[in-house]
N, C-alpha and C. Protein backbone atom coordinates (compact mmCIF):
# COMPACT_ATOMS: atom_id res chain seq x y z
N UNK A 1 -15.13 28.25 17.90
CA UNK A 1 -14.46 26.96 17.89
C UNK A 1 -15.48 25.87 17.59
N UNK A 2 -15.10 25.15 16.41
CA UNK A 2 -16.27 24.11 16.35
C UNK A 2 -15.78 22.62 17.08
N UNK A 3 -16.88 21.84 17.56
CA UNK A 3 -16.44 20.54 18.02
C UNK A 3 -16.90 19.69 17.61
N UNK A 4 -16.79 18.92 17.04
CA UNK A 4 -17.48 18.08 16.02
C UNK A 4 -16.94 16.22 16.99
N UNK A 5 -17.71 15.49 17.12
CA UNK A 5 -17.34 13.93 17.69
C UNK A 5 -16.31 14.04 18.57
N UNK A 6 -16.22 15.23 19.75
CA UNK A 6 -15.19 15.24 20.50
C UNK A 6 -14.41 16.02 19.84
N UNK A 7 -14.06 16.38 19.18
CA UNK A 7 -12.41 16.84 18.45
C UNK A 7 -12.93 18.49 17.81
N UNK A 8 -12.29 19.24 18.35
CA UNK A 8 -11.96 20.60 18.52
C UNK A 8 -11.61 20.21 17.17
N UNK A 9 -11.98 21.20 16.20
CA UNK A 9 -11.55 21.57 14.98
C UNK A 9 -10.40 22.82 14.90
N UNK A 10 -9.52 22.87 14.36
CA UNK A 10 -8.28 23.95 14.05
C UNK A 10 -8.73 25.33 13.32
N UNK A 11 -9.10 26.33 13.95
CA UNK A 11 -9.70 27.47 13.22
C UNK A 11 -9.29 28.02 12.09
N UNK A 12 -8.25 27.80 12.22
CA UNK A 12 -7.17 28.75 11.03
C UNK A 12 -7.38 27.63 9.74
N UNK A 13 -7.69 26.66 9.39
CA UNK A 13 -7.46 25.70 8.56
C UNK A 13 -8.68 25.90 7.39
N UNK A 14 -8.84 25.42 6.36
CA UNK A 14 -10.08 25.46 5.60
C UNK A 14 -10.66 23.72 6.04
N UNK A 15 -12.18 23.93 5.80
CA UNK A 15 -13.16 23.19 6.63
C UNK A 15 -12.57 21.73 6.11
N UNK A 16 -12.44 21.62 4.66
CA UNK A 16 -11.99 20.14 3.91
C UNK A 16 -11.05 19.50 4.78
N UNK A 17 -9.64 20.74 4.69
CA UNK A 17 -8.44 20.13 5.73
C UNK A 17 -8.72 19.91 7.33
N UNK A 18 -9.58 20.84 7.85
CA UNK A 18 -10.00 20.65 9.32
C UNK A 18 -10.88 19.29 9.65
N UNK A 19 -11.37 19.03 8.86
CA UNK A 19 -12.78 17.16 8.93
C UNK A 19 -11.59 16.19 9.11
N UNK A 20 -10.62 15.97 8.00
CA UNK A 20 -9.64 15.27 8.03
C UNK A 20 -9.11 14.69 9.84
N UNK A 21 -8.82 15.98 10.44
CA UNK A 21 -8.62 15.91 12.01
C UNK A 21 -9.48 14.53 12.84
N UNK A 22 -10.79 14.25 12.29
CA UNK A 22 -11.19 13.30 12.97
C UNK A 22 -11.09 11.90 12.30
N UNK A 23 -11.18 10.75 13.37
CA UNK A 23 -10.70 9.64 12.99
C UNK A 23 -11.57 9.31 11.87
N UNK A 24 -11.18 8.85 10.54
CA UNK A 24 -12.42 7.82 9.93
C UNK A 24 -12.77 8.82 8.48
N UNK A 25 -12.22 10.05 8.72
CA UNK A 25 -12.96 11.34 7.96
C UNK A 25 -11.06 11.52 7.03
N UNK A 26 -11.20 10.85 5.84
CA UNK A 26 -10.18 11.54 4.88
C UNK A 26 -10.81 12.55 4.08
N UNK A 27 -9.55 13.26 3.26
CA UNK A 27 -9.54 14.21 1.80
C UNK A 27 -11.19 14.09 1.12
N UNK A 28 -11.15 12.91 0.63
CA UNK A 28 -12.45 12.43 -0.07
C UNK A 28 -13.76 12.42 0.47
N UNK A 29 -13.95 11.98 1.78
CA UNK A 29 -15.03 11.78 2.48
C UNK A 29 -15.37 13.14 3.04
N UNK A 30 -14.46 14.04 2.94
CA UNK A 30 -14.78 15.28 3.71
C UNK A 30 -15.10 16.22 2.56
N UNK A 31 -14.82 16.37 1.16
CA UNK A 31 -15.44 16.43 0.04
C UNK A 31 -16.49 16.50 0.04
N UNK A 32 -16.62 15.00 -0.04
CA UNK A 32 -18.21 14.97 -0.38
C UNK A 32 -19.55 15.37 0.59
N UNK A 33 -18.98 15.57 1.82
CA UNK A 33 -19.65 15.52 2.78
C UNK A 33 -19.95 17.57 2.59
N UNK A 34 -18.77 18.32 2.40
CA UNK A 34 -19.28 19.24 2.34
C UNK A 34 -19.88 19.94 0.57
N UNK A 35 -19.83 18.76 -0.28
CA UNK A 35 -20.78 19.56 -1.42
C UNK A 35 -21.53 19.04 -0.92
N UNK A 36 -22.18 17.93 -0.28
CA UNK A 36 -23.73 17.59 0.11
C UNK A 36 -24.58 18.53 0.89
N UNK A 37 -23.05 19.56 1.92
CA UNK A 37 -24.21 20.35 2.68
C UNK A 37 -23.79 21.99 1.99
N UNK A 38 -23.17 21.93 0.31
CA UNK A 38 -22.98 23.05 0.02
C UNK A 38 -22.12 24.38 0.36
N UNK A 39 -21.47 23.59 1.19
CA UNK A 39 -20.18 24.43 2.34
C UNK A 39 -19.37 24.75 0.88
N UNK A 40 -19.16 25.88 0.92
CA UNK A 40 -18.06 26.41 0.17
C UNK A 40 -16.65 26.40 0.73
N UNK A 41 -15.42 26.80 -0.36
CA UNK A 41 -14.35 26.64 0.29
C UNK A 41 -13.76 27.96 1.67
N UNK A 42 -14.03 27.46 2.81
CA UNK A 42 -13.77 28.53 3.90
C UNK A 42 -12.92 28.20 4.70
N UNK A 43 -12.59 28.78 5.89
CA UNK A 43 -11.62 28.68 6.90
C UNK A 43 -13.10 27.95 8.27
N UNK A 44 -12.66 27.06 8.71
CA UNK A 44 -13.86 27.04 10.45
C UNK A 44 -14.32 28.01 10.85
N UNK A 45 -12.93 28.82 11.35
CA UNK A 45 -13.66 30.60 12.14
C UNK A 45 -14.81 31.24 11.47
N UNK A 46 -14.68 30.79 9.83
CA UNK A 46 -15.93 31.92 9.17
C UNK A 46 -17.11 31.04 9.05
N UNK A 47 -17.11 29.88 9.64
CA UNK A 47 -18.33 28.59 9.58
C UNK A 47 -19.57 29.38 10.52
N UNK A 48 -20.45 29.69 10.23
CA UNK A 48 -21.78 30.02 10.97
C UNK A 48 -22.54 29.25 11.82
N UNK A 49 -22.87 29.32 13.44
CA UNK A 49 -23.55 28.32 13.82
C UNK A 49 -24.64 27.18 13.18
N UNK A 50 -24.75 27.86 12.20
CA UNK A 50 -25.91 26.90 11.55
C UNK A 50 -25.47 25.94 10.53
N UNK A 51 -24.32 26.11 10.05
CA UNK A 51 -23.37 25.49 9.35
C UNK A 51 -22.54 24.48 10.21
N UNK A 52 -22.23 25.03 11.21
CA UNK A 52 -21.90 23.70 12.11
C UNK A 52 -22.35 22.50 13.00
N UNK A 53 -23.70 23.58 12.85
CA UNK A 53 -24.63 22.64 13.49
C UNK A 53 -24.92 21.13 12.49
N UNK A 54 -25.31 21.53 11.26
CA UNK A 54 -25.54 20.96 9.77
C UNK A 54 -24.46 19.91 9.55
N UNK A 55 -23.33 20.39 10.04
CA UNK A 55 -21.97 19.72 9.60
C UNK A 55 -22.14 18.74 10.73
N UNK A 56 -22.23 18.61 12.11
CA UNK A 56 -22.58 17.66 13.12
C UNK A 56 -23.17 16.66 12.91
N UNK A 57 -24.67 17.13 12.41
CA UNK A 57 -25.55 16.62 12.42
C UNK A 57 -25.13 15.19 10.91
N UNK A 58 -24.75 16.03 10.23
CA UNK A 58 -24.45 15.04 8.30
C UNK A 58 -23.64 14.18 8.91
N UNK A 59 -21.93 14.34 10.13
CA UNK A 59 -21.75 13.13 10.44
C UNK A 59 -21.82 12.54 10.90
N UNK A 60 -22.56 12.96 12.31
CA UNK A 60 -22.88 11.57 12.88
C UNK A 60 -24.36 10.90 12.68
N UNK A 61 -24.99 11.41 11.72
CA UNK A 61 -25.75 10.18 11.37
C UNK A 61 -25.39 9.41 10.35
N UNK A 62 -24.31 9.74 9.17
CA UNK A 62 -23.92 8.95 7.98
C UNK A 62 -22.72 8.67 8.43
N UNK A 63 -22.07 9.10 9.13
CA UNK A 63 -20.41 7.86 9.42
C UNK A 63 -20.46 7.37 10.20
N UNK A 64 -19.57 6.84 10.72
CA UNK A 64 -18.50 6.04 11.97
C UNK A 64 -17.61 6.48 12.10
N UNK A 65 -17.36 7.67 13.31
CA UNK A 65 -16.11 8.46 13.44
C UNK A 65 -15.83 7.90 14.63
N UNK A 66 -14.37 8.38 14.92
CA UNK A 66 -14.14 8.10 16.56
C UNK A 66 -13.99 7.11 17.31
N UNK A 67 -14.60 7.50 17.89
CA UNK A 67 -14.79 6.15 19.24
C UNK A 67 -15.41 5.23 18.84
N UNK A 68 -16.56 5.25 17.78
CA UNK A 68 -17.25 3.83 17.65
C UNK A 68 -16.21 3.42 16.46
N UNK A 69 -15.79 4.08 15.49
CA UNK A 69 -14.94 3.23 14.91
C UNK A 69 -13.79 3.00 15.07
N UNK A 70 -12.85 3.20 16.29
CA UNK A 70 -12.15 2.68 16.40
C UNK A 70 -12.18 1.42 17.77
N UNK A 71 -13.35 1.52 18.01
CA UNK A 71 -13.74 0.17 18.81
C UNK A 71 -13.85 -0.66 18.14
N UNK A 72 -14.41 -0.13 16.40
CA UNK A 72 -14.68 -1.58 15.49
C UNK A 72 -13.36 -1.95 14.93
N UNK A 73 -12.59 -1.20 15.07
CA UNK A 73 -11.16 -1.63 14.34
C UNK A 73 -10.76 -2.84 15.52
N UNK A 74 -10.40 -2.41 16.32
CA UNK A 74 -9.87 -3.32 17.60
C UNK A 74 -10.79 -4.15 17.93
N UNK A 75 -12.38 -4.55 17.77
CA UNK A 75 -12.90 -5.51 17.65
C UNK A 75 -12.50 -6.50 16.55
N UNK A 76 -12.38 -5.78 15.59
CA UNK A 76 -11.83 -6.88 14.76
C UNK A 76 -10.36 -7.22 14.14
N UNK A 77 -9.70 -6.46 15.28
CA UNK A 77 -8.69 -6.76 15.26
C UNK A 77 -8.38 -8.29 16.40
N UNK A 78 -9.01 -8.39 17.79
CA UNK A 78 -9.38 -9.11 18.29
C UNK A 78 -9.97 -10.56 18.15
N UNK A 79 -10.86 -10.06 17.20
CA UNK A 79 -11.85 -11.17 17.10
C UNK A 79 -10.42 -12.12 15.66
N UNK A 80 -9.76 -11.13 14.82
CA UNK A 80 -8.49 -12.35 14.70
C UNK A 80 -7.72 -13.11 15.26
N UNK A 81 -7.66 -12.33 16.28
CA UNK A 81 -6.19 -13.12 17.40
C UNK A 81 -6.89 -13.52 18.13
N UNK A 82 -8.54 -14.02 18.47
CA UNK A 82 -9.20 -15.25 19.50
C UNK A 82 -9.08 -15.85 17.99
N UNK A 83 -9.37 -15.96 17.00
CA UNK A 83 -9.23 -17.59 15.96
C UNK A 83 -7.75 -17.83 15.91
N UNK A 84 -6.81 -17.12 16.03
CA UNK A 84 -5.73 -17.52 15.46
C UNK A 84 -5.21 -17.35 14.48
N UNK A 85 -5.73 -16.26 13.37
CA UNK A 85 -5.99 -16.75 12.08
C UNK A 85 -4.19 -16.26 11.85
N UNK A 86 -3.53 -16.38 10.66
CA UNK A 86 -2.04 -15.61 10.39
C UNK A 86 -1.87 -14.38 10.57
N UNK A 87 -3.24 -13.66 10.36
CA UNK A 87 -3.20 -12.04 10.56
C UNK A 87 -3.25 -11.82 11.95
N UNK A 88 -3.97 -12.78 12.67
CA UNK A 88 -4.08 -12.58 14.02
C UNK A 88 -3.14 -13.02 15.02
N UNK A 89 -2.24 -13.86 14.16
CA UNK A 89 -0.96 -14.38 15.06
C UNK A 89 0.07 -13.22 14.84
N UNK A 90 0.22 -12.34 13.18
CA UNK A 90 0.92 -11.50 13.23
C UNK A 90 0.96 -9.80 14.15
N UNK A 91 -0.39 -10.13 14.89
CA UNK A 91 -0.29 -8.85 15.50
C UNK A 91 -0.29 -9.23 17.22
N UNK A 92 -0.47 -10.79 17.51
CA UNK A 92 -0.16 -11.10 18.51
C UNK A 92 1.28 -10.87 18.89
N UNK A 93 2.44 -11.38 17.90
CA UNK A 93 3.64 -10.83 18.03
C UNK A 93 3.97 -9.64 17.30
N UNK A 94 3.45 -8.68 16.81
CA UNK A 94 3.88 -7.06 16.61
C UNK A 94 4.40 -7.24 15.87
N UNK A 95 4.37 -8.13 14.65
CA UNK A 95 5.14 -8.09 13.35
C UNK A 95 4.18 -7.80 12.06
N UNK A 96 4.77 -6.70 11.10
CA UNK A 96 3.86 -6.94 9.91
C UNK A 96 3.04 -7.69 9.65
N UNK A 97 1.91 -7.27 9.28
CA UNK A 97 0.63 -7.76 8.84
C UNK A 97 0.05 -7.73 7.43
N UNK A 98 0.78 -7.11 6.76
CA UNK A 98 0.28 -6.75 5.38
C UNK A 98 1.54 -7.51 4.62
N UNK A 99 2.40 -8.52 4.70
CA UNK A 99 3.27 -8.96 3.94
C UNK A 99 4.49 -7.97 3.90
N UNK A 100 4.41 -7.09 4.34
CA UNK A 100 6.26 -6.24 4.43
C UNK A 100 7.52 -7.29 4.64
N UNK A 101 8.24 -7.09 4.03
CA UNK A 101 9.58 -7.89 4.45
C UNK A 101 10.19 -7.41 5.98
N UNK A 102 10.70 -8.60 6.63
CA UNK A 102 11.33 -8.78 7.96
C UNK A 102 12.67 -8.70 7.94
N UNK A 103 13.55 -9.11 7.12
CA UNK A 103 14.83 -9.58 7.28
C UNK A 103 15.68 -8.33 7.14
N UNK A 104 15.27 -6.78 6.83
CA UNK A 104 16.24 -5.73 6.93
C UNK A 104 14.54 -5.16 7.40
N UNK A 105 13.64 -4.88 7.88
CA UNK A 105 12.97 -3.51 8.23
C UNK A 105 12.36 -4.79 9.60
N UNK A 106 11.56 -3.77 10.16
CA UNK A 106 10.82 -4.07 11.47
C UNK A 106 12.28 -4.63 12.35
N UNK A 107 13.33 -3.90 12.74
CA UNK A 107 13.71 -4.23 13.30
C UNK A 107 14.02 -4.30 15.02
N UNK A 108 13.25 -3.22 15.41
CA UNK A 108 12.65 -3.08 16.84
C UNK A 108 12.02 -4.19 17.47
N UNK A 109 11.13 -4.67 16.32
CA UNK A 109 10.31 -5.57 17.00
C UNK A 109 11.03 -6.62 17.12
N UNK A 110 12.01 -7.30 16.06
CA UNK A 110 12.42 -8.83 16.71
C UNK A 110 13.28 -8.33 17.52
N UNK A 111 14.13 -6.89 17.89
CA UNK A 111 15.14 -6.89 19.03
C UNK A 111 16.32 -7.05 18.45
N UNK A 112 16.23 -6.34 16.99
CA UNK A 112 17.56 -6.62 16.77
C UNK A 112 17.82 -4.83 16.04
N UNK A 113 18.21 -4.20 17.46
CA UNK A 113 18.74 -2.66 17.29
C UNK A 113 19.70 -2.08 16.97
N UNK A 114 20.26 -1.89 16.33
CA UNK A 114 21.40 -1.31 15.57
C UNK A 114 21.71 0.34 15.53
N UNK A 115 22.79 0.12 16.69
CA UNK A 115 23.09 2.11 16.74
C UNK A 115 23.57 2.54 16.11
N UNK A 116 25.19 1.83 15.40
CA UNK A 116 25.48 1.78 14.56
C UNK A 116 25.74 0.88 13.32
N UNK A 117 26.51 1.00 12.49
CA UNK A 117 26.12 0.36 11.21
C UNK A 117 27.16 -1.03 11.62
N UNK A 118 26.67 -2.30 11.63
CA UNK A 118 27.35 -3.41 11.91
C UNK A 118 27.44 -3.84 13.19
N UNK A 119 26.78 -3.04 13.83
CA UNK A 119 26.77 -3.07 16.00
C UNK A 119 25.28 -4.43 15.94
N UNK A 120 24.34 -4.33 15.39
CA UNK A 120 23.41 -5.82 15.42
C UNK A 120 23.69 -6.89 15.38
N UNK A 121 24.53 -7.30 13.83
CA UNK A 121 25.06 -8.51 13.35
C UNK A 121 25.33 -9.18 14.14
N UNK A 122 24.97 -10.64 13.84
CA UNK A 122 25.34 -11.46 14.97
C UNK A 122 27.00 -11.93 14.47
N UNK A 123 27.66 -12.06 15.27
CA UNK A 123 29.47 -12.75 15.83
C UNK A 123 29.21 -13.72 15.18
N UNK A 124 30.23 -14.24 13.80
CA UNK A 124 30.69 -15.48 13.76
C UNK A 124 30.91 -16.38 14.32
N UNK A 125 31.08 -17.33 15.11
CA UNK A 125 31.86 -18.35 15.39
C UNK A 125 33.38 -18.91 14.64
N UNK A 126 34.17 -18.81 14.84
CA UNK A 126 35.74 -19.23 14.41
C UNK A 126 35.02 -20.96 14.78
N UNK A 127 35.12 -21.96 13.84
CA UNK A 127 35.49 -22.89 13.64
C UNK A 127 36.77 -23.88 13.62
């Protein structure tokens, strides 16, 4: 069983798809990371202590996996919402942040739940 930044790797998986498992580590980055240490295409179980050792060692001195990067995410997710900035007001109230439309999606968040189709809508008023 390999453990790589905390996170138990999936034995049965090949090594590319198993890196993926940790935070910070996509498709691409796990690529390159294993032509750098020459890892051929294998399953974990057939990874050799010395190969995993190698594989440890390549990420945590060249990335930010894990725990430190997801402290930096939420640091700076933070450090928006102490300025205020629009991005930082949009995650103060739990609404899209990237420009998504509001007026038919995110509808959990303003509280407007719909079980069925027309059960949300707000009631006319008769005039």
């Amino acid at each position: 069983m390999a453990r790589i930044a905390g996170v138990n790797l999936p034995e049965n998986k090949r090594v590319a798809c198993a890196l993926t498992y940790l935070y910070g580590i996509g498709h691409p980055k796990a690529r390159t990371i294993l032509e750098k240490l020459k890892i051929k295409n294998v399953r974990v179980k057939e990874l050799t202590e010395v190969q995993v050792n190698a594989l440890r060692n390549e990420i945590e001195k060249g990335e930010k996996v894990e725990g430190d990067l997801r402290r930096e995410v939420l640091g700076n997710i933070k450090r928006l919402k102490d300025i205020k900035c629009y991005t930082g007001i949009r995650h103060i109230r739990h609404l899209p942040v990237h420009g998504q439309r509001t007026k038919t999606n995110c509808r959990t968040v303003r509280g407007n739940v719909r079980r069925t189709m027309g059960s949300g809508k707000r009631k006319l008023t008769k005039t």
